[in-house]
C-alpha atoms as a PDB file:
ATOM      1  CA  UNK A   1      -6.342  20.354  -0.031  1.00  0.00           C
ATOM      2  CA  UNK A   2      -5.757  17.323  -2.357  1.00  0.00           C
ATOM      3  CA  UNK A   3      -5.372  14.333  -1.385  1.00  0.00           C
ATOM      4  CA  UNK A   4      -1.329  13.733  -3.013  1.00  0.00           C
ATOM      5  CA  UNK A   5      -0.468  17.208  -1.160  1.00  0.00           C
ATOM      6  CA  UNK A   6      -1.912  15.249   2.190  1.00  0.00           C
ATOM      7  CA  UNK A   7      -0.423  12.421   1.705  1.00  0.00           C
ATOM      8  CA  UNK A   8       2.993  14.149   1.825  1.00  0.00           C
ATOM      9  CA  UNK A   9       2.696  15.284   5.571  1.00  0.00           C
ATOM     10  CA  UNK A  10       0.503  12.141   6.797  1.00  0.00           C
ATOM     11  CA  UNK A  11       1.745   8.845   8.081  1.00  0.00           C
ATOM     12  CA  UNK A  12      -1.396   7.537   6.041  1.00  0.00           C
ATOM     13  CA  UNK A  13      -0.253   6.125   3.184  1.00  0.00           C
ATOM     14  CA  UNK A  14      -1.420   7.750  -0.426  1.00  0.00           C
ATOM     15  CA  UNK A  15      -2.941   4.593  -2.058  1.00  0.00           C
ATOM     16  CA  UNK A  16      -4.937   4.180   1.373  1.00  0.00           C
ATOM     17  CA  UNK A  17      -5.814   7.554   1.362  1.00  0.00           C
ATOM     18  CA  UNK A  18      -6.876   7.110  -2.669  1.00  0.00           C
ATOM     19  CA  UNK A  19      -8.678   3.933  -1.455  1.00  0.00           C
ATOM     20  CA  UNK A  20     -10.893   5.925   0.784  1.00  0.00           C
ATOM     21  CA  UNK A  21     -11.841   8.527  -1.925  1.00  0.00           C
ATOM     22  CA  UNK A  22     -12.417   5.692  -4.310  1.00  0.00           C
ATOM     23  CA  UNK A  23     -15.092   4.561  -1.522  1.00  0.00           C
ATOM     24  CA  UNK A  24     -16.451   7.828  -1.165  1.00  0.00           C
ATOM     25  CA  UNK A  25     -15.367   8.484   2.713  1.00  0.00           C
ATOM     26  CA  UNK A  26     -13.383  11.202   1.831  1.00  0.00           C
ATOM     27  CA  UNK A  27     -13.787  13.694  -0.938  1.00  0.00           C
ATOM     28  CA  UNK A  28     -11.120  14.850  -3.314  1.00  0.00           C
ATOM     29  CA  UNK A  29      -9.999  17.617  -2.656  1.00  0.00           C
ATOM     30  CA  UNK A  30     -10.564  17.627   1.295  1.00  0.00           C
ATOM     31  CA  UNK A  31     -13.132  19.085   3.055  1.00  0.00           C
ATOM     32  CA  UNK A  32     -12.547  20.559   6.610  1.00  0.00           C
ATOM     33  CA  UNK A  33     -14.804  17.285   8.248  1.00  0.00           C
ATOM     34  CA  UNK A  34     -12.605  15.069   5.761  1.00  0.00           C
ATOM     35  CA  UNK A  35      -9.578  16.621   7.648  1.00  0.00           C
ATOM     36  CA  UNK A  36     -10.701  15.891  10.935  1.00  0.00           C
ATOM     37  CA  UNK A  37     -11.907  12.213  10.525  1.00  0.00           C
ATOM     38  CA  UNK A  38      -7.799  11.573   8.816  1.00  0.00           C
ATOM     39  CA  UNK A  39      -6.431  13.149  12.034  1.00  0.00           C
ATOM     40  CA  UNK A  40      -8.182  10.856  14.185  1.00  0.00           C
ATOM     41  CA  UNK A  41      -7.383   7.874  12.392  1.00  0.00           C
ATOM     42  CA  UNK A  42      -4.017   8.724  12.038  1.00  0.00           C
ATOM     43  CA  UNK A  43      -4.202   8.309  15.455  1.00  0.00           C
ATOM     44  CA  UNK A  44      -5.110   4.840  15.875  1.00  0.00           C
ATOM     45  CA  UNK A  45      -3.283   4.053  12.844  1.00  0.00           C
ATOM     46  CA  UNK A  46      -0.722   0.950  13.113  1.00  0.00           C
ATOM     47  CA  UNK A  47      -1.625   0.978  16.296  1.00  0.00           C
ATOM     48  CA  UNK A  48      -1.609  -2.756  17.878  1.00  0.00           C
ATOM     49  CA  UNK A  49      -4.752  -3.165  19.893  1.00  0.00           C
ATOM     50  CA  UNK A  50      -6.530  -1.814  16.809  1.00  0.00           C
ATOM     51  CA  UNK A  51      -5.277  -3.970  14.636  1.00  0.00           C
ATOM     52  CA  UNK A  52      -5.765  -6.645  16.794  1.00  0.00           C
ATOM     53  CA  UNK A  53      -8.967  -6.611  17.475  1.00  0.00           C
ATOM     54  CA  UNK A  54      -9.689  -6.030  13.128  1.00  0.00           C
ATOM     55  CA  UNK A  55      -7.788  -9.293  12.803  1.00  0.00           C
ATOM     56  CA  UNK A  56      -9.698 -11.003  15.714  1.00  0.00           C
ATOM     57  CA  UNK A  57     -12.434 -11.780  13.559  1.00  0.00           C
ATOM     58  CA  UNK A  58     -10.564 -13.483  10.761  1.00  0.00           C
ATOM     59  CA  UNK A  59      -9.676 -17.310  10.296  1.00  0.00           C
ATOM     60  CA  UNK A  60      -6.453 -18.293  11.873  1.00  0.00           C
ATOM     61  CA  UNK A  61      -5.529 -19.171   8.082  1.00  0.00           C
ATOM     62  CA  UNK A  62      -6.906 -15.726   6.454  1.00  0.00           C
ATOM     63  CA  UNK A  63      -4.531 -14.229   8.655  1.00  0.00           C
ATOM     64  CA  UNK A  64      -1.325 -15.916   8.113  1.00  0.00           C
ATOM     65  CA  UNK A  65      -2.833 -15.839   4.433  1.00  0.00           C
ATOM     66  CA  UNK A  66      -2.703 -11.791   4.839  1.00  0.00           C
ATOM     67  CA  UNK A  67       0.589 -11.600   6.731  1.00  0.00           C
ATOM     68  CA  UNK A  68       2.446 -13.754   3.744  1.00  0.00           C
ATOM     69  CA  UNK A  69       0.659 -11.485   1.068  1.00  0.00           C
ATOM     70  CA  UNK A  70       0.850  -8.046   3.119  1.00  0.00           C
ATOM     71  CA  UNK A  71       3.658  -6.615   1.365  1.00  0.00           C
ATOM     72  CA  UNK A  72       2.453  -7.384  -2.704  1.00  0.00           C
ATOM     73  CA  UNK A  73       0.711  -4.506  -3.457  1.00  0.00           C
ATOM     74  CA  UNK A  74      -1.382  -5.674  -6.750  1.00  0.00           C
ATOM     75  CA  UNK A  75      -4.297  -7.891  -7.430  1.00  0.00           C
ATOM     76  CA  UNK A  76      -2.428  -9.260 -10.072  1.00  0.00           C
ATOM     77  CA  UNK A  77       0.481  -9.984  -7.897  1.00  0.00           C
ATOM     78  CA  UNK A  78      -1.390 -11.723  -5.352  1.00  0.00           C
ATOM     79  CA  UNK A  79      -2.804 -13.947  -8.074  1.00  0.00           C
ATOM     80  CA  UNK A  80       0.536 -14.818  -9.043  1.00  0.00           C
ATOM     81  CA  UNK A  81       1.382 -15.449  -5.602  1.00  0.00           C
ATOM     82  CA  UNK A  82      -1.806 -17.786  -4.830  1.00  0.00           C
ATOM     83  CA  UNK A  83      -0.805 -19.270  -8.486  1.00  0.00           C
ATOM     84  CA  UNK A  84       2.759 -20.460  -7.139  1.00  0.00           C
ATOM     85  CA  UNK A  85       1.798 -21.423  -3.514  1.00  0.00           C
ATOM     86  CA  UNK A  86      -1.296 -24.541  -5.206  1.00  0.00           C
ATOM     87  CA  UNK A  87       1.064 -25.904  -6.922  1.00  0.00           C
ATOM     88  CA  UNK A  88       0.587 -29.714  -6.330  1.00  0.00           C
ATOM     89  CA  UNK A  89       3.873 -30.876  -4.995  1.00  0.00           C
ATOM     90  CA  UNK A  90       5.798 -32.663  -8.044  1.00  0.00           C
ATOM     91  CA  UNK A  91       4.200 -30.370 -10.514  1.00  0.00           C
ATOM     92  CA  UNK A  92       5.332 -27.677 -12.221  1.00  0.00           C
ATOM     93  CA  UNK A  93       4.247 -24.572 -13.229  1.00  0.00           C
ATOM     94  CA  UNK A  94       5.543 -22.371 -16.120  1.00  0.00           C
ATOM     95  CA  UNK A  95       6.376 -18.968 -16.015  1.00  0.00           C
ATOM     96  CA  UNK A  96       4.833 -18.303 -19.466  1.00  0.00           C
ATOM     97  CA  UNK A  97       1.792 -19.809 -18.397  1.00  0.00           C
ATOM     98  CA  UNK A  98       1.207 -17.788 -15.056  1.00  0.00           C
ATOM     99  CA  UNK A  99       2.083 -14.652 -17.411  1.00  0.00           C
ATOM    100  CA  UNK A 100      -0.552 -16.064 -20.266  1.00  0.00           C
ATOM    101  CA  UNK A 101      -3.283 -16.274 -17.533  1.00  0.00           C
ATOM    102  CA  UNK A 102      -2.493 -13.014 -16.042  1.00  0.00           C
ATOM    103  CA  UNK A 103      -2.084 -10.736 -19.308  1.00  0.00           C
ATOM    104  CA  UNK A 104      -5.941 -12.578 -20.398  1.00  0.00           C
ATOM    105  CA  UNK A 105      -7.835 -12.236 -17.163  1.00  0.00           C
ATOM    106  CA  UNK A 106      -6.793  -8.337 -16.091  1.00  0.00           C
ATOM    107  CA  UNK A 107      -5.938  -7.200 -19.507  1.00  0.00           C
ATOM    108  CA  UNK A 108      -2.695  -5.843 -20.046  1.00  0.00           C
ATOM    109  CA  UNK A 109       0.818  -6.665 -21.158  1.00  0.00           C
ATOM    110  CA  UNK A 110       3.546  -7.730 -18.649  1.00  0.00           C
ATOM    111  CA  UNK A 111       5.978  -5.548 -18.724  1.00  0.00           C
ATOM    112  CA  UNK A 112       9.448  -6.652 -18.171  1.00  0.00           C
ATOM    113  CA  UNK A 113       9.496  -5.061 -14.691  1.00  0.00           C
ATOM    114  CA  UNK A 114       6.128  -6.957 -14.253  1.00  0.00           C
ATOM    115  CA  UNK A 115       7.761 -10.340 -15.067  1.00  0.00           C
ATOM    116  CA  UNK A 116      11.138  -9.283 -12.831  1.00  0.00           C
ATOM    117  CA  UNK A 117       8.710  -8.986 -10.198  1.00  0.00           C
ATOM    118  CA  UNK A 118       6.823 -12.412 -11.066  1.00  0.00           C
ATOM    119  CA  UNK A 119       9.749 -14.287 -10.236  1.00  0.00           C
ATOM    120  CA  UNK A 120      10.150 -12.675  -7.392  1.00  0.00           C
ATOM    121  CA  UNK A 121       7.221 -13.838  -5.720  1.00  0.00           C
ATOM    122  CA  UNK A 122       7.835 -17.141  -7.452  1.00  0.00           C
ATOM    123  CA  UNK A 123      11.366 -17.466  -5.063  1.00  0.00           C
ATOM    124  CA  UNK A 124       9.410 -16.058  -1.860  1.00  0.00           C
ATOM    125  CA  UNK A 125       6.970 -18.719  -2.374  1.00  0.00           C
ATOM    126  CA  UNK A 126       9.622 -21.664  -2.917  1.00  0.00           C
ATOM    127  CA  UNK A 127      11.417 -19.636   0.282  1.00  0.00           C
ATOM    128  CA  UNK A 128       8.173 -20.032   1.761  1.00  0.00           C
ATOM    129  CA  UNK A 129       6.823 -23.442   1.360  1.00  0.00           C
ATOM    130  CA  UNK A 130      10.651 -24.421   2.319  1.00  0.00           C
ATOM    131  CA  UNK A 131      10.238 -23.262   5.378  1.00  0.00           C
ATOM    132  CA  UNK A 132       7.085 -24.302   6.103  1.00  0.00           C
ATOM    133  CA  UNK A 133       8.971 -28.094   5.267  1.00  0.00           C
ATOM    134  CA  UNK A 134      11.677 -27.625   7.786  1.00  0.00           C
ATOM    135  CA  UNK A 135       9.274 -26.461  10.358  1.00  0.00           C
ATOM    136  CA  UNK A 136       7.481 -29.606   9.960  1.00  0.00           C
ATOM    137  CA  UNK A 137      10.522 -31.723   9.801  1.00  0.00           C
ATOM    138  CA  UNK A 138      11.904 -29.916  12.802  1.00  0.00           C
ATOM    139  CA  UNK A 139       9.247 -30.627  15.396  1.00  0.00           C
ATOM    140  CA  UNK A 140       9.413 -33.906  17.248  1.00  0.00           C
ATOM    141  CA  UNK A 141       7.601 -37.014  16.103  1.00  0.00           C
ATOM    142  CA  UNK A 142       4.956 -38.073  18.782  1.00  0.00           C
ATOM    143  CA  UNK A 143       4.687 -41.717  20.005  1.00  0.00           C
ATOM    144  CA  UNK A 144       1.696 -43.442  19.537  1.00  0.00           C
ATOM    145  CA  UNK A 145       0.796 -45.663  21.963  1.00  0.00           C
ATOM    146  CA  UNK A 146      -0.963 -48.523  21.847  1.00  0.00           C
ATOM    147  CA  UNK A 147      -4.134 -49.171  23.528  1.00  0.00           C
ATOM    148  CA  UNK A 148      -4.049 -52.213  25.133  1.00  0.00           C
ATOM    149  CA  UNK A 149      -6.646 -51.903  27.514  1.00  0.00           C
ATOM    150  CA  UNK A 150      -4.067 -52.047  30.710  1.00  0.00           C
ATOM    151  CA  UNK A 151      -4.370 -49.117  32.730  1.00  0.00           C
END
């Protein structure tokens, strides 16, 4: 069976499933062993302990670094995203220059779809960092006391 026909039936997402081919722990088409080892890890997959435990041995800051990139699907795109997030407050950063760098360092031409999608991660960024902001602003300024040596 190939792997786009499995895909269609599997909660196993096809660009995972492509992912392990490209890594050689599957074969394309499927073998029967290939079959079994997706089964089981459809089992455990999405499943919260699992992922839980995989996440356990990550930074604190990898993993909210993760959870804000989760859903941007290209390397590209994450660049982007890592572009717009170091920007030094007060600066500012041009769209033709974040599509400059990206067409010269992976080689291809933004498409206008491409650059639709650029500013979108440029406004969930902005969304981002404002909120971070508030958050800040929002939790209660601690009194510092000071030592005077008086118990």
């Amino acid at each position: 069976m190939k792997i786009p026909e499995y895909a269609k039936t599997s909660p196993l997402p096809l660009k995972t499933l492509n992912w392990l081919a490209r890594k050689r722990i599957v074969h394309d088409p499927l073998r029967e062993g290939d079959i079994i080892g997706l089964k089981m890890l459809e089992q455990v997959w999405r499943k919260r302990e699992i992922l839980r435990t995989q996440l356990a041995g990550f930074s604190k800051k990898r993993r909210l670094k993760l959870i804000e990139t989760a859903d941007i699907a290209t390397k590209w795109e994450r660049y982007a995203f890592s572009r717009f997030q170091n920007i030094t407050p007060g600066k500012r950063l041009l769209m033709e220059q974040v599509i400059d760098e990206i067409e010269l360092t992976f080689g291809f031409i933004l498409k206008p779809s491409h650059i639709k999608k650029l500013y979108l991660i440029r406004k969930k960024v902005y969304n981002l960092r404002h909120s971070q902001k508030r958050y800040k602003n929002s939790l209660p300024k601690q009194k510092k006391f000071l030592k005077t040596g008086k118990q």
